[in-house]
PDB file of N, CA and C in Angstrom:
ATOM      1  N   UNK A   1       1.178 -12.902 -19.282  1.00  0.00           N
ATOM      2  CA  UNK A   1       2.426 -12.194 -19.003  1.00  0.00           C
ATOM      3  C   UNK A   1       3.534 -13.239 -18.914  1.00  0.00           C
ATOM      4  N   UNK A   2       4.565 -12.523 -19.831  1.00  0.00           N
ATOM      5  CA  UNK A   2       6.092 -13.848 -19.502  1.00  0.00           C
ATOM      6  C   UNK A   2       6.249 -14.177 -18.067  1.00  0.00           C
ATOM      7  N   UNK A   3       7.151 -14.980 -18.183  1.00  0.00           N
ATOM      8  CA  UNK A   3       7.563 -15.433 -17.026  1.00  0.00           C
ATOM      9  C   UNK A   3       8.777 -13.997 -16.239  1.00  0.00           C
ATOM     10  N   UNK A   4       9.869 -13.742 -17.139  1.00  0.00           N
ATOM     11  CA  UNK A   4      10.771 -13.025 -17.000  1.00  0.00           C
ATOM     12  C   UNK A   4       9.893 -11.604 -16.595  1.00  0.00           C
ATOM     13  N   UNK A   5       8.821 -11.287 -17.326  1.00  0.00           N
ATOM     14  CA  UNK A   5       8.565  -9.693 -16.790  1.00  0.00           C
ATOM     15  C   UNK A   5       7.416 -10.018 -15.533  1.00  0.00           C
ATOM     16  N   UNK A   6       6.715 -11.194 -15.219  1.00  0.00           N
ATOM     17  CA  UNK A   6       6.168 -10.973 -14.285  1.00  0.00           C
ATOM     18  C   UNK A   6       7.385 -11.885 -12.723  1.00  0.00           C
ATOM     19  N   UNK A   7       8.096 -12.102 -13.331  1.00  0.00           N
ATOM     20  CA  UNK A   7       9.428 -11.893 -12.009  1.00  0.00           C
ATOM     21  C   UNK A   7       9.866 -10.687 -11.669  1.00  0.00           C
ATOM     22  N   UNK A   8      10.099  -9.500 -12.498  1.00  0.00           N
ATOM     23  CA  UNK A   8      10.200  -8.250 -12.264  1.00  0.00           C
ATOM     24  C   UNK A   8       9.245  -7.860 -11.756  1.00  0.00           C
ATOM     25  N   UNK A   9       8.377  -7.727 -11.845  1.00  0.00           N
ATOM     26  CA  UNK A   9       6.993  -7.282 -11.239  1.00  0.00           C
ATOM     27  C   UNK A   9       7.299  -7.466 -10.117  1.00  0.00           C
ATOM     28  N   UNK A  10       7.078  -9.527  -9.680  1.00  0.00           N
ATOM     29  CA  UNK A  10       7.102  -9.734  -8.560  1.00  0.00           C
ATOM     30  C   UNK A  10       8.466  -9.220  -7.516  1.00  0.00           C
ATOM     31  N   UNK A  11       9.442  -8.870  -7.916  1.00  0.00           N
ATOM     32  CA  UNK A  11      10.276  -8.178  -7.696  1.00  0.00           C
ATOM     33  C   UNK A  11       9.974  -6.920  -6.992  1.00  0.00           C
ATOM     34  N   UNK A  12       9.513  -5.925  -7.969  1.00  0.00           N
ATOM     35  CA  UNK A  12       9.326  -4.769  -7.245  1.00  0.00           C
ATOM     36  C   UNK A  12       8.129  -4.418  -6.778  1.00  0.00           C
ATOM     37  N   UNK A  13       7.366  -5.542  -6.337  1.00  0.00           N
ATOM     38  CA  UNK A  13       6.151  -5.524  -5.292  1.00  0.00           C
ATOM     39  C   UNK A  13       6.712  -5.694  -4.288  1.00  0.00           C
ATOM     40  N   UNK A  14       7.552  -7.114  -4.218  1.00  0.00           N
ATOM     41  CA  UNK A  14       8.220  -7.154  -3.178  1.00  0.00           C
ATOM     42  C   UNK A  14       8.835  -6.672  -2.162  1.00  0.00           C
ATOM     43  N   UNK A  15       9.524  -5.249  -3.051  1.00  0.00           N
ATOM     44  CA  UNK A  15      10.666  -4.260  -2.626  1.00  0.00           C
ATOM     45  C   UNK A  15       9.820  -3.120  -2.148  1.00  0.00           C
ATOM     46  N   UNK A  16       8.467  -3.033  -3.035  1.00  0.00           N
ATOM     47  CA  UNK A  16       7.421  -1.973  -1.981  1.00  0.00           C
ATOM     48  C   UNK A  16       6.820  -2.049  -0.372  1.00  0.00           C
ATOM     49  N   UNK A  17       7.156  -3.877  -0.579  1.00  0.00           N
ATOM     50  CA  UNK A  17       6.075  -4.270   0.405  1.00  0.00           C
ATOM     51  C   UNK A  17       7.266  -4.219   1.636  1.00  0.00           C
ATOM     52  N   UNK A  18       7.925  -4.263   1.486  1.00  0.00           N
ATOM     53  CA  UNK A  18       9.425  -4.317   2.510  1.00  0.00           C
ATOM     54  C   UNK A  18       9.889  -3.168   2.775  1.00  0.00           C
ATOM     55  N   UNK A  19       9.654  -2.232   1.763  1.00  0.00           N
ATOM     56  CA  UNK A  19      10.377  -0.630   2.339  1.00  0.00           C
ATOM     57  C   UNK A  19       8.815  -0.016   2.883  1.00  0.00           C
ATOM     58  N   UNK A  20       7.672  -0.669   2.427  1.00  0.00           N
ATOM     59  CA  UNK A  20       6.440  -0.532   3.557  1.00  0.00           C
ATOM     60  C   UNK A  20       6.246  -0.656   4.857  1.00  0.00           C
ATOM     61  N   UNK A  21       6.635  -1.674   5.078  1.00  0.00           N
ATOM     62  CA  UNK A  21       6.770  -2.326   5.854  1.00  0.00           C
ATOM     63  C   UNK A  21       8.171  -1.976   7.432  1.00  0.00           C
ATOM     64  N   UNK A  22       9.241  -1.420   6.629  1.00  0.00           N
ATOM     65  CA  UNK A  22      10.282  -0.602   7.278  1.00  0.00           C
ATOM     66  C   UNK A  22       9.817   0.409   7.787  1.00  0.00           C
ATOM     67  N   UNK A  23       8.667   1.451   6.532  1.00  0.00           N
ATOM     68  CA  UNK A  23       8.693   2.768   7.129  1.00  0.00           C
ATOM     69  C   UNK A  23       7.708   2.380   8.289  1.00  0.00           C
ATOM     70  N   UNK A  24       6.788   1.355   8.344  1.00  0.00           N
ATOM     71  CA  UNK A  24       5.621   1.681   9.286  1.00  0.00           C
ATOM     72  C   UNK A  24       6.365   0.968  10.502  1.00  0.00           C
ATOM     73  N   UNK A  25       7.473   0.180  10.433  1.00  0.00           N
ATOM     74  CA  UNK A  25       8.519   0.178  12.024  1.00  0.00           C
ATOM     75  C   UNK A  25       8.823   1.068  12.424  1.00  0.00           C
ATOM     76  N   UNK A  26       9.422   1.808  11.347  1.00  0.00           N
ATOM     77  CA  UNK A  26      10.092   3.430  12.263  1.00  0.00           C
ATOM     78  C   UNK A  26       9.257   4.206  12.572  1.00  0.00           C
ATOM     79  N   UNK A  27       8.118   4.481  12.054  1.00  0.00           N
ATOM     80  CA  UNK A  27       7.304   5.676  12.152  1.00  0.00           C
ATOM     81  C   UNK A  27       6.313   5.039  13.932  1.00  0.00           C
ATOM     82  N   UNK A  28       6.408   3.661  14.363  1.00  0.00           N
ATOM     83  CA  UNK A  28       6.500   2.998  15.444  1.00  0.00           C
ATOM     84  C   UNK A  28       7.423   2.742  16.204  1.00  0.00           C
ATOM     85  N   UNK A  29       8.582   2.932  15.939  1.00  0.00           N
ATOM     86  CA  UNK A  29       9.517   2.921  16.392  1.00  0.00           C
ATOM     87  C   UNK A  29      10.048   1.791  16.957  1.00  0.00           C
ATOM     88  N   UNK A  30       9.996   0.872  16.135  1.00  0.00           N
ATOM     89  CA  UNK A  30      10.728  -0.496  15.986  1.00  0.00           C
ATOM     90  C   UNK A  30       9.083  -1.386  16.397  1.00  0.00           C
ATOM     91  N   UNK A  31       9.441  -2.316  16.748  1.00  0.00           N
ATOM     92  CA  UNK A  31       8.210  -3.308  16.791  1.00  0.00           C
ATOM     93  C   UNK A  31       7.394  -3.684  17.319  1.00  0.00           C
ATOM     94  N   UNK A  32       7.280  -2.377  18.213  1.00  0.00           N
ATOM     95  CA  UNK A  32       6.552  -2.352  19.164  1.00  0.00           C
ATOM     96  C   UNK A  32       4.840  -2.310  18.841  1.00  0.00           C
ATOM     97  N   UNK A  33       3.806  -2.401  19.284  1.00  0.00           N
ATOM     98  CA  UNK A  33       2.274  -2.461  18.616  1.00  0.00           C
ATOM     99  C   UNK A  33       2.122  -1.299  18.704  1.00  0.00           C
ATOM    100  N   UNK A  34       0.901  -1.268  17.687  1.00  0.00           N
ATOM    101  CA  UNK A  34      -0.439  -0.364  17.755  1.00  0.00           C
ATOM    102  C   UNK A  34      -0.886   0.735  18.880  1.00  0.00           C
ATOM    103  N   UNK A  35      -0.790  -0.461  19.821  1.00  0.00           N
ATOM    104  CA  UNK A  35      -1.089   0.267  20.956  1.00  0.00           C
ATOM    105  C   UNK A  35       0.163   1.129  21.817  1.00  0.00           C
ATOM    106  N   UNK A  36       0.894   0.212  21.688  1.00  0.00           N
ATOM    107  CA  UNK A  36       1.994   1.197  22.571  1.00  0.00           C
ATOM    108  C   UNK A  36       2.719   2.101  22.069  1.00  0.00           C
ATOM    109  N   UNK A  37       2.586   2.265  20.691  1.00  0.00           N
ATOM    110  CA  UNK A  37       2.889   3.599  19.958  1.00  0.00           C
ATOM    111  C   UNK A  37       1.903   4.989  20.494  1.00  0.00           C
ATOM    112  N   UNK A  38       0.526   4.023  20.528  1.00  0.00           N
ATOM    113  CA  UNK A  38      -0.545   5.181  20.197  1.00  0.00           C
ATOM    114  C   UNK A  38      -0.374   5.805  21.956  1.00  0.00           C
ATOM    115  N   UNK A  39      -0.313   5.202  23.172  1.00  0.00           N
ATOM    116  CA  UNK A  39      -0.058   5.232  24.368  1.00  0.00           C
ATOM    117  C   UNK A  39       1.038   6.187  24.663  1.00  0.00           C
ATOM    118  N   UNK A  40       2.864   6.321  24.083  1.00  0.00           N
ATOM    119  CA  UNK A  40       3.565   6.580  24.463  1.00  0.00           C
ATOM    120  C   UNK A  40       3.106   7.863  23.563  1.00  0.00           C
ATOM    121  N   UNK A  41       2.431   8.141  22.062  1.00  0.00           N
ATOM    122  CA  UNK A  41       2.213   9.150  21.464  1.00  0.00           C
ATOM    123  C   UNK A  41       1.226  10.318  22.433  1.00  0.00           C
ATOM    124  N   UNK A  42       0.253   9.326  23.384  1.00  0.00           N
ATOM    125  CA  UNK A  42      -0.872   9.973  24.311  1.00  0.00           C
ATOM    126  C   UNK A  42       0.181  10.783  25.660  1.00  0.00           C
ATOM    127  N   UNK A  43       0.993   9.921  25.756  1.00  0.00           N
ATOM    128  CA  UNK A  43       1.917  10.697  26.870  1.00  0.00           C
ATOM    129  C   UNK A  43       2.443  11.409  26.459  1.00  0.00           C
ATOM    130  N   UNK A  44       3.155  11.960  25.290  1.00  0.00           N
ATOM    131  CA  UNK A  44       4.168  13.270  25.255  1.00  0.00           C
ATOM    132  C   UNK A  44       3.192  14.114  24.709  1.00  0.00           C
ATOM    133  N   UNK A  45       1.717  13.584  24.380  1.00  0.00           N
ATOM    134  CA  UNK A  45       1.227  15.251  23.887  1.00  0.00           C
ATOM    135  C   UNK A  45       1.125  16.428  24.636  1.00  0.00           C
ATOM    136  N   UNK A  46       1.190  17.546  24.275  1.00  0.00           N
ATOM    137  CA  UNK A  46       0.779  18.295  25.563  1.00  0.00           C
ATOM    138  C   UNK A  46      -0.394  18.635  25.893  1.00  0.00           C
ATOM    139  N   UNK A  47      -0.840  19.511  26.656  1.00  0.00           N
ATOM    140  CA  UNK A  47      -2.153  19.651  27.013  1.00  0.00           C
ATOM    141  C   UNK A  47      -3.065  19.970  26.409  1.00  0.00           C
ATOM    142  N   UNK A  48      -2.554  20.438  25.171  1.00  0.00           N
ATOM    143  CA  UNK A  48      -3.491  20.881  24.128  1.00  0.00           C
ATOM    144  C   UNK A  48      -4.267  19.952  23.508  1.00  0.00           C
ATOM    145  N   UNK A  49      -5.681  19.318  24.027  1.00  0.00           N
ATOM    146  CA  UNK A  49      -5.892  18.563  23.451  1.00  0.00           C
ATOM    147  C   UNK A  49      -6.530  18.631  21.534  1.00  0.00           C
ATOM    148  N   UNK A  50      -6.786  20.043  21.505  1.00  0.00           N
ATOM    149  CA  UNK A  50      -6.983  19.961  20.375  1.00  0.00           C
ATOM    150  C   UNK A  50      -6.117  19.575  19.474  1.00  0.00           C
ATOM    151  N   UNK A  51      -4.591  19.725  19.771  1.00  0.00           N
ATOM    152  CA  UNK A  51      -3.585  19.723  19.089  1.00  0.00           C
ATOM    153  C   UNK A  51      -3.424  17.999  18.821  1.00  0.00           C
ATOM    154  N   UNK A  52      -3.498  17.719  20.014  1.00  0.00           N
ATOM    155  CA  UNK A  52      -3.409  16.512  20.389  1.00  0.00           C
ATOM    156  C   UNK A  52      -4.233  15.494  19.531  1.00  0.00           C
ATOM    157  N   UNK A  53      -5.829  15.761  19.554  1.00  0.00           N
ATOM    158  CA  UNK A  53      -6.896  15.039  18.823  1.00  0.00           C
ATOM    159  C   UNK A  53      -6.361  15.191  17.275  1.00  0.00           C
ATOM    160  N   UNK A  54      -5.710  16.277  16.794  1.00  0.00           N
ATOM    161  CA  UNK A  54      -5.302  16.568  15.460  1.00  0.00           C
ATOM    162  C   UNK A  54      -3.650  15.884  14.806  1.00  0.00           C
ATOM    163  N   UNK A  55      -3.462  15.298  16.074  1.00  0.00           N
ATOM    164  CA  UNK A  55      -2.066  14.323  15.634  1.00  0.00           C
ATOM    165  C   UNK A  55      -2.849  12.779  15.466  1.00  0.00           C
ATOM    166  N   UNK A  56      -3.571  13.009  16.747  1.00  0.00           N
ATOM    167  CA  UNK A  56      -4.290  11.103  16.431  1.00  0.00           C
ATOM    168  C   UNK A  56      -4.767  10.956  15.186  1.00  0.00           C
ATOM    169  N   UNK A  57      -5.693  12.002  15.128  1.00  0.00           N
ATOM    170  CA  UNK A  57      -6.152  11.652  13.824  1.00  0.00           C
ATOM    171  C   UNK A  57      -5.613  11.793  12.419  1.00  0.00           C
ATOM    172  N   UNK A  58      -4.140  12.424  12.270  1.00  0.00           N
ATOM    173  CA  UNK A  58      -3.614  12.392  11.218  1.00  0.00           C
ATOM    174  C   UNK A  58      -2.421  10.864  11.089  1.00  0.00           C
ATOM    175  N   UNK A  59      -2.481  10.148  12.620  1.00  0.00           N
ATOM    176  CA  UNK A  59      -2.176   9.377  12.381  1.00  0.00           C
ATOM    177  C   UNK A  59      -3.081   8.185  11.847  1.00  0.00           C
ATOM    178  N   UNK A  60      -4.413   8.306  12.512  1.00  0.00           N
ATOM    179  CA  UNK A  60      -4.946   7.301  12.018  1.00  0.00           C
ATOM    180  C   UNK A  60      -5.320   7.382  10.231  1.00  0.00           C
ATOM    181  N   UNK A  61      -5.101   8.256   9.861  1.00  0.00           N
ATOM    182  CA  UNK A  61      -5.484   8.212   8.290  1.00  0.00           C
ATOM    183  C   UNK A  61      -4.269   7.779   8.023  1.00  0.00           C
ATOM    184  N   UNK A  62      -2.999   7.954   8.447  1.00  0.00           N
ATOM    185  CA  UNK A  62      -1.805   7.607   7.699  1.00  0.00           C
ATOM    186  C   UNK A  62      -1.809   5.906   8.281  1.00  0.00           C
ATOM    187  N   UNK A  63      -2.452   5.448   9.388  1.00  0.00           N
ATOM    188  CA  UNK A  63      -2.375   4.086   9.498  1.00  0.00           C
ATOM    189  C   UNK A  63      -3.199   3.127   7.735  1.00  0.00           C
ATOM    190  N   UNK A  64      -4.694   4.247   7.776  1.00  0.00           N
ATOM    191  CA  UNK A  64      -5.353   3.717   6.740  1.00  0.00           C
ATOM    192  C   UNK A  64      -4.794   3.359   5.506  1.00  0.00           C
ATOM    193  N   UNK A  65      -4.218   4.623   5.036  1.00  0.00           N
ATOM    194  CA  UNK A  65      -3.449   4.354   3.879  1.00  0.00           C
ATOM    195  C   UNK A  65      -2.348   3.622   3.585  1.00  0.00           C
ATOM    196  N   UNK A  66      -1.510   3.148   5.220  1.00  0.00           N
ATOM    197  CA  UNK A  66      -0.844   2.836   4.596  1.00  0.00           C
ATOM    198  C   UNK A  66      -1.344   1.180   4.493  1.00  0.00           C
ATOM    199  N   UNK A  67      -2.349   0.638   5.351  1.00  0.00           N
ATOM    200  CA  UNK A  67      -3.123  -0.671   5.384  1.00  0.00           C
ATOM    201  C   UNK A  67      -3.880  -0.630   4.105  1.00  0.00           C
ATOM    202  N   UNK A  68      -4.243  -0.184   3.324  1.00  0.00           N
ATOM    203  CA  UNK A  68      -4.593   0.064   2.048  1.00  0.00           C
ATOM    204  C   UNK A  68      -3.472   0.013   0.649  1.00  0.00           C
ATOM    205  N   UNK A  69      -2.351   0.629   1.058  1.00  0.00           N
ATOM    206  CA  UNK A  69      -1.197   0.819   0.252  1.00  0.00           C
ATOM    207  C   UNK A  69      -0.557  -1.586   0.690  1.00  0.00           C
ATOM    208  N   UNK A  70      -0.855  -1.624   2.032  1.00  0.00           N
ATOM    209  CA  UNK A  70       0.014  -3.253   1.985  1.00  0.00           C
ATOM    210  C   UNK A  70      -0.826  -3.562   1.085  1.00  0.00           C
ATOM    211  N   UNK A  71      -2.251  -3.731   1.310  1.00  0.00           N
ATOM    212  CA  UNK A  71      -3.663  -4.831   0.819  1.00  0.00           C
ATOM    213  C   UNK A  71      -2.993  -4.784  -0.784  1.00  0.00           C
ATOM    214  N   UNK A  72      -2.966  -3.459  -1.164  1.00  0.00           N
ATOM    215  CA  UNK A  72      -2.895  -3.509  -2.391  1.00  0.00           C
ATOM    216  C   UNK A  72      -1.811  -4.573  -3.376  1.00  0.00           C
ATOM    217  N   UNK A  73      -0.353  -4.202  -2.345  1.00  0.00           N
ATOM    218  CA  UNK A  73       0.413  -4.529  -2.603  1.00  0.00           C
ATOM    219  C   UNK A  73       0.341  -6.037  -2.503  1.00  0.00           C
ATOM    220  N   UNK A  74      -0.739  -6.847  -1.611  1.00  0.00           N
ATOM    221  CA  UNK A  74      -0.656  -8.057  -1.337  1.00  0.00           C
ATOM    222  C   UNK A  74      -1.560  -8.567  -2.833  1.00  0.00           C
ATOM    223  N   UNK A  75      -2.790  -8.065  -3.067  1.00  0.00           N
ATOM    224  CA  UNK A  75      -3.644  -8.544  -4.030  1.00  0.00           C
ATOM    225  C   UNK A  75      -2.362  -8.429  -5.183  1.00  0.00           C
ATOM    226  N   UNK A  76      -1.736  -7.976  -5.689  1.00  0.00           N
ATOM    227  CA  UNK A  76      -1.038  -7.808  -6.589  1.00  0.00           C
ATOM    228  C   UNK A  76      -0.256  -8.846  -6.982  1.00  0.00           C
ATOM    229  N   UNK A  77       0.548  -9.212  -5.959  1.00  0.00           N
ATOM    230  CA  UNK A  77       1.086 -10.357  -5.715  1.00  0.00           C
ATOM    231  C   UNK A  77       0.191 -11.888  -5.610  1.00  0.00           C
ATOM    232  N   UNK A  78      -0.734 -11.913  -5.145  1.00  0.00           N
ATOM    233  CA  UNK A  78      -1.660 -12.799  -5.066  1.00  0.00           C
ATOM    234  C   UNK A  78      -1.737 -12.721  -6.900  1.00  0.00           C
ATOM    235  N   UNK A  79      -2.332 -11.786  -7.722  1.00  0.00           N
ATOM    236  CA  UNK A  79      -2.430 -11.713  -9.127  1.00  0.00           C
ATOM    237  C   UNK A  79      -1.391 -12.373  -9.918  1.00  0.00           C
ATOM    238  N   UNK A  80      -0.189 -12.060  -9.733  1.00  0.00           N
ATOM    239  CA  UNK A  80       1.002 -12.606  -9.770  1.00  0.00           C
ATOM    240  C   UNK A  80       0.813 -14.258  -9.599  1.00  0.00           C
ATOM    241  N   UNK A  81       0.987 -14.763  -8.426  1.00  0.00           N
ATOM    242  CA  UNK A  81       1.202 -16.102  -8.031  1.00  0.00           C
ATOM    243  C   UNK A  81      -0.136 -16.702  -9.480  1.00  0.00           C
ATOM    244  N   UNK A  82      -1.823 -16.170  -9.591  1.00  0.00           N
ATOM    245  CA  UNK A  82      -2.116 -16.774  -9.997  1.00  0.00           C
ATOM    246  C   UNK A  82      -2.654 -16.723 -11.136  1.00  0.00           C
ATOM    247  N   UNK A  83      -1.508 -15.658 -11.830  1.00  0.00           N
ATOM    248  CA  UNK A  83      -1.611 -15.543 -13.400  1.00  0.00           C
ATOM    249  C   UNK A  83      -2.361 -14.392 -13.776  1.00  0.00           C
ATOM    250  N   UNK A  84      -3.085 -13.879 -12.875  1.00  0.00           N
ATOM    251  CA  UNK A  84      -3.997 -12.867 -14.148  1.00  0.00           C
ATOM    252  C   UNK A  84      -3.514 -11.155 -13.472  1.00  0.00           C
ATOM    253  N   UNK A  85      -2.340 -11.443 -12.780  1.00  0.00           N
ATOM    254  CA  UNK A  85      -1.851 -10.070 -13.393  1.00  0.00           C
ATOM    255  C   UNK A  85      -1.613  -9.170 -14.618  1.00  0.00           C
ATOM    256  N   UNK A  86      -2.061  -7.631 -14.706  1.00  0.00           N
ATOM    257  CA  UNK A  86      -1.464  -7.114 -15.836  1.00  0.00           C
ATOM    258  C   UNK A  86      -3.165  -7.619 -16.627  1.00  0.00           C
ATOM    259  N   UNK A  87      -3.883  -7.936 -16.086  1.00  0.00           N
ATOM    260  CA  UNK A  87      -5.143  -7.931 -17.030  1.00  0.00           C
ATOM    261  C   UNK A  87      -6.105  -7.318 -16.123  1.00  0.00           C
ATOM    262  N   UNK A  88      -6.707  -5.907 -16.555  1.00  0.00           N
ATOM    263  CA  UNK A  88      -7.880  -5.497 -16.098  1.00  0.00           C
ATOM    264  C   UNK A  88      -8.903  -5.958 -15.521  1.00  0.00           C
ATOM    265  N   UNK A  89      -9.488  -6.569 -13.991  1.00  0.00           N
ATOM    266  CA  UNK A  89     -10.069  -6.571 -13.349  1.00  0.00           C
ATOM    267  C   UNK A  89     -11.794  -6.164 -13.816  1.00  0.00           C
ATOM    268  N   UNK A  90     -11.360  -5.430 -14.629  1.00  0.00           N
ATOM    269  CA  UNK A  90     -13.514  -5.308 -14.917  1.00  0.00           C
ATOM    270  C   UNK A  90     -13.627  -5.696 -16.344  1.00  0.00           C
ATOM    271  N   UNK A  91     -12.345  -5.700 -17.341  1.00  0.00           N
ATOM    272  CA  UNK A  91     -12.901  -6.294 -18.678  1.00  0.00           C
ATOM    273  C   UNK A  91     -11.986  -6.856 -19.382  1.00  0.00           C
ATOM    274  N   UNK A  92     -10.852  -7.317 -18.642  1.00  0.00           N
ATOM    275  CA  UNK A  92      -9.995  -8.495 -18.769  1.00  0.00           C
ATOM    276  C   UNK A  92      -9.018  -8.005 -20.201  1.00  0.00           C
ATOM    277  N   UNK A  93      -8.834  -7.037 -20.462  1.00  0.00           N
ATOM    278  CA  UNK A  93      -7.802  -6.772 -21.234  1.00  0.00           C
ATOM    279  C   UNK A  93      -6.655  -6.465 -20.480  1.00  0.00           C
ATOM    280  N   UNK A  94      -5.445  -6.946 -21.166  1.00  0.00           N
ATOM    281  CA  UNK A  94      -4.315  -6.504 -20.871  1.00  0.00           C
ATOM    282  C   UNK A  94      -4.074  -4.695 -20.057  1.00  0.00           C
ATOM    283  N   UNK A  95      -3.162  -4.600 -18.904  1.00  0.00           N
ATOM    284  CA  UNK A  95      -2.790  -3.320 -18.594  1.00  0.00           C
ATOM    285  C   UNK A  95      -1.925  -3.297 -19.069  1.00  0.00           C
ATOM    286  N   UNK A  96      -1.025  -2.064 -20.219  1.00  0.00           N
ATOM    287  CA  UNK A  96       0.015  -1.716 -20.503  1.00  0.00           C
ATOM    288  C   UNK A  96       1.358  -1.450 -19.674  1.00  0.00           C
ATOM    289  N   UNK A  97       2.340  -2.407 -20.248  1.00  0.00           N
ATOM    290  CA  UNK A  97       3.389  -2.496 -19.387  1.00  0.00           C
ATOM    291  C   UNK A  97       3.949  -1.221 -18.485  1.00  0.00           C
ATOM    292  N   UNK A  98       3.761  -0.497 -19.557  1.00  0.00           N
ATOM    293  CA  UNK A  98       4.478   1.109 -18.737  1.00  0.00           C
ATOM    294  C   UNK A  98       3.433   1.649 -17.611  1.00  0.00           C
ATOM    295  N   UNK A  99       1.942   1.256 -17.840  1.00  0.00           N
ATOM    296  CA  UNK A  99       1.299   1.363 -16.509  1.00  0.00           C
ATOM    297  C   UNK A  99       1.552   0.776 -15.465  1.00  0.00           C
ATOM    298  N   UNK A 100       2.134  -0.526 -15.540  1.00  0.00           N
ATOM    299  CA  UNK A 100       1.881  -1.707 -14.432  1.00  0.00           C
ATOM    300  C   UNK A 100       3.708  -0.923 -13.883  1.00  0.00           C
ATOM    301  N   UNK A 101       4.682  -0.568 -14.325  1.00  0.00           N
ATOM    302  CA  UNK A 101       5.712   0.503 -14.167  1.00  0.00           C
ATOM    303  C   UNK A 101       5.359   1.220 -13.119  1.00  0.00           C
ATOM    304  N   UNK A 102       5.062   2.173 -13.902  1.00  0.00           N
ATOM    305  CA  UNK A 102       4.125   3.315 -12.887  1.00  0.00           C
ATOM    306  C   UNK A 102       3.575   3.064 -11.796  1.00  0.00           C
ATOM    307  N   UNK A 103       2.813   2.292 -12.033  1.00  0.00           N
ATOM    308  CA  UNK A 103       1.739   2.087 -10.757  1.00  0.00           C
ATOM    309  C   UNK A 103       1.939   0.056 -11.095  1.00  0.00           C
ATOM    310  N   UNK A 104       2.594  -0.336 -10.088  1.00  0.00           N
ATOM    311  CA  UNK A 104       3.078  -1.061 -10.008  1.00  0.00           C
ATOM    312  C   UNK A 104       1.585  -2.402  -9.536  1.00  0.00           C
ATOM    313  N   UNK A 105       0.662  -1.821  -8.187  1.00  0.00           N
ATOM    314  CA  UNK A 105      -0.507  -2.222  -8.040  1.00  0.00           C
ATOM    315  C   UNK A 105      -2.050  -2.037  -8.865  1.00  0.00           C
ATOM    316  N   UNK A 106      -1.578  -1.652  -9.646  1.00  0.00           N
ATOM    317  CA  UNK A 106      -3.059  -1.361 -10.831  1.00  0.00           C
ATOM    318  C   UNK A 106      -3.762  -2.693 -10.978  1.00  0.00           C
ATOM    319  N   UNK A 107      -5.167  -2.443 -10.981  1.00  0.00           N
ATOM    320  CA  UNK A 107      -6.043  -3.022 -11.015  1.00  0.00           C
ATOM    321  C   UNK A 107      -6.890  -2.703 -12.387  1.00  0.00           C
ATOM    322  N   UNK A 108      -6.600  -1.914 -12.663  1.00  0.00           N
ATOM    323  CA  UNK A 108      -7.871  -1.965 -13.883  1.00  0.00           C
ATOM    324  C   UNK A 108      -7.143  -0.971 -15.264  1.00  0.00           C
ATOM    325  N   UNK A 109      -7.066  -1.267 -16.255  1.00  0.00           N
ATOM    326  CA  UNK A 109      -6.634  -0.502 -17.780  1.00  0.00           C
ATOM    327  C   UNK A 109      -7.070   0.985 -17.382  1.00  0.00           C
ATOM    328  N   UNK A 110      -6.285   1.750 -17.779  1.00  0.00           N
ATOM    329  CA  UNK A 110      -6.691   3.261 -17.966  1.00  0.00           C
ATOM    330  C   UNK A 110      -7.875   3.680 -17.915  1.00  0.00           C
ATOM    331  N   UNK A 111      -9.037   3.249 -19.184  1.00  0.00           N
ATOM    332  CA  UNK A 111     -10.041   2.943 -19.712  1.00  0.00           C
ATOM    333  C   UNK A 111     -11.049   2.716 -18.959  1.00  0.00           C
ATOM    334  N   UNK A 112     -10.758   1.754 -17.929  1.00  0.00           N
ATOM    335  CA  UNK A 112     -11.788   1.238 -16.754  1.00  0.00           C
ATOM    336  C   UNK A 112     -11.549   1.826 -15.727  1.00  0.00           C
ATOM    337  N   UNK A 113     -10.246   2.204 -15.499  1.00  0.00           N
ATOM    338  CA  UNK A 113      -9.822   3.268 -14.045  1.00  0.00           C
ATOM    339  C   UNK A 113     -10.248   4.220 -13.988  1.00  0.00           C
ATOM    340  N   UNK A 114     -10.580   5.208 -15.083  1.00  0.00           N
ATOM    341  CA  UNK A 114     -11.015   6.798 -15.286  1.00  0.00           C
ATOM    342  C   UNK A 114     -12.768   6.722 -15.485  1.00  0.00           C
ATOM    343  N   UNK A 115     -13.582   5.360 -15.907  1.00  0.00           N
ATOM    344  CA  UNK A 115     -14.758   5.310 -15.134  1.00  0.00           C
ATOM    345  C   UNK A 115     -15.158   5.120 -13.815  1.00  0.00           C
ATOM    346  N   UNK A 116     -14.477   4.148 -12.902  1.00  0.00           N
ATOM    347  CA  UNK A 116     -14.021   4.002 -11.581  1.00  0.00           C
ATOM    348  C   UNK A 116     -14.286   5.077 -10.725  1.00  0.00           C
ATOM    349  N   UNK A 117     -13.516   6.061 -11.187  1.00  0.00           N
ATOM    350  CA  UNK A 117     -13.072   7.449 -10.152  1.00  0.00           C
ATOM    351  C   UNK A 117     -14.178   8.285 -11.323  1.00  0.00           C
TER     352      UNK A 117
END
C-alpha cells in the first residue's frame, strides 16, 4: 500500500479511535472508572431489580463491543505501522480499497470473510 493512501487510512482509524474513545467518556460521564459509573448506575436504579439486572447487562455487552470495536481499531493501526495492512490475514491477498473504506478495520478479503462467518 502507498504511502499517501495508507496515511489516509491511518487517518481515519485514528478519527474512529478518538470519537471511540469520546463516546465511551460520555456514556461514563467524563473520566471517571469502570467502577464508579457501574456504582452510581447501582444507585439510581430502582427497585426493580429485574429492570435493573437488564440495564447491567445491556451495559456490559455495550462495554464488550465497544472493547472489541478499540482492539480492532488498534490491530489495524498496528497493520499500518508495520506494512501489511490492506492484505488479507488468512491468504495474503490484497483487500480492495473500497472495502478497507467501508470497513475501515477489515481483516480478511471478502472471499476469506464470508468463510469466517
Amino acid at each position: 500500500m502507498t504511502t499517501p493512501i495508507s496515511d489516509t487510512f491511518t487517518t481515519q482509524l485514528t478519527a474512529m479511535r478518538q470519537d471511540l474513545l469520546a463516546r465511551i467518556r460520555a456514556q461514563r460521564g467524563g473520566t471517571r472508572s469502570r467502577a464508579d459509573a457501574a456504582a452510581d448506575a447501582r444507585d439510581m436504579a430502582s427497585d426493580d431489580w429485574a429492570k435493573a439486572g437488564e440495564e447491567f447487562d445491556l451495559s456490559v455487552a455495550l462495554e464488550e463491543r465497544e472493547a472489541a470495536e478499540l482492539q480492532a481499531i488498534d490491530s489495524a493501526l498496528q497493520r499500518v505501522a508495520d506494512g501489511s495492512y490492506g492484505l488479507c490475514l488468512q491468504c495474503g491477498t490484497a483487500i480492495p480499497t473500497a472495502r478497507l473504506h467501508a470497513q475501515p478495520t477489515a481483516e480478511r478479503c471478502v472471499h476469506c470473510q464470508a468463510r469466517a462467518e
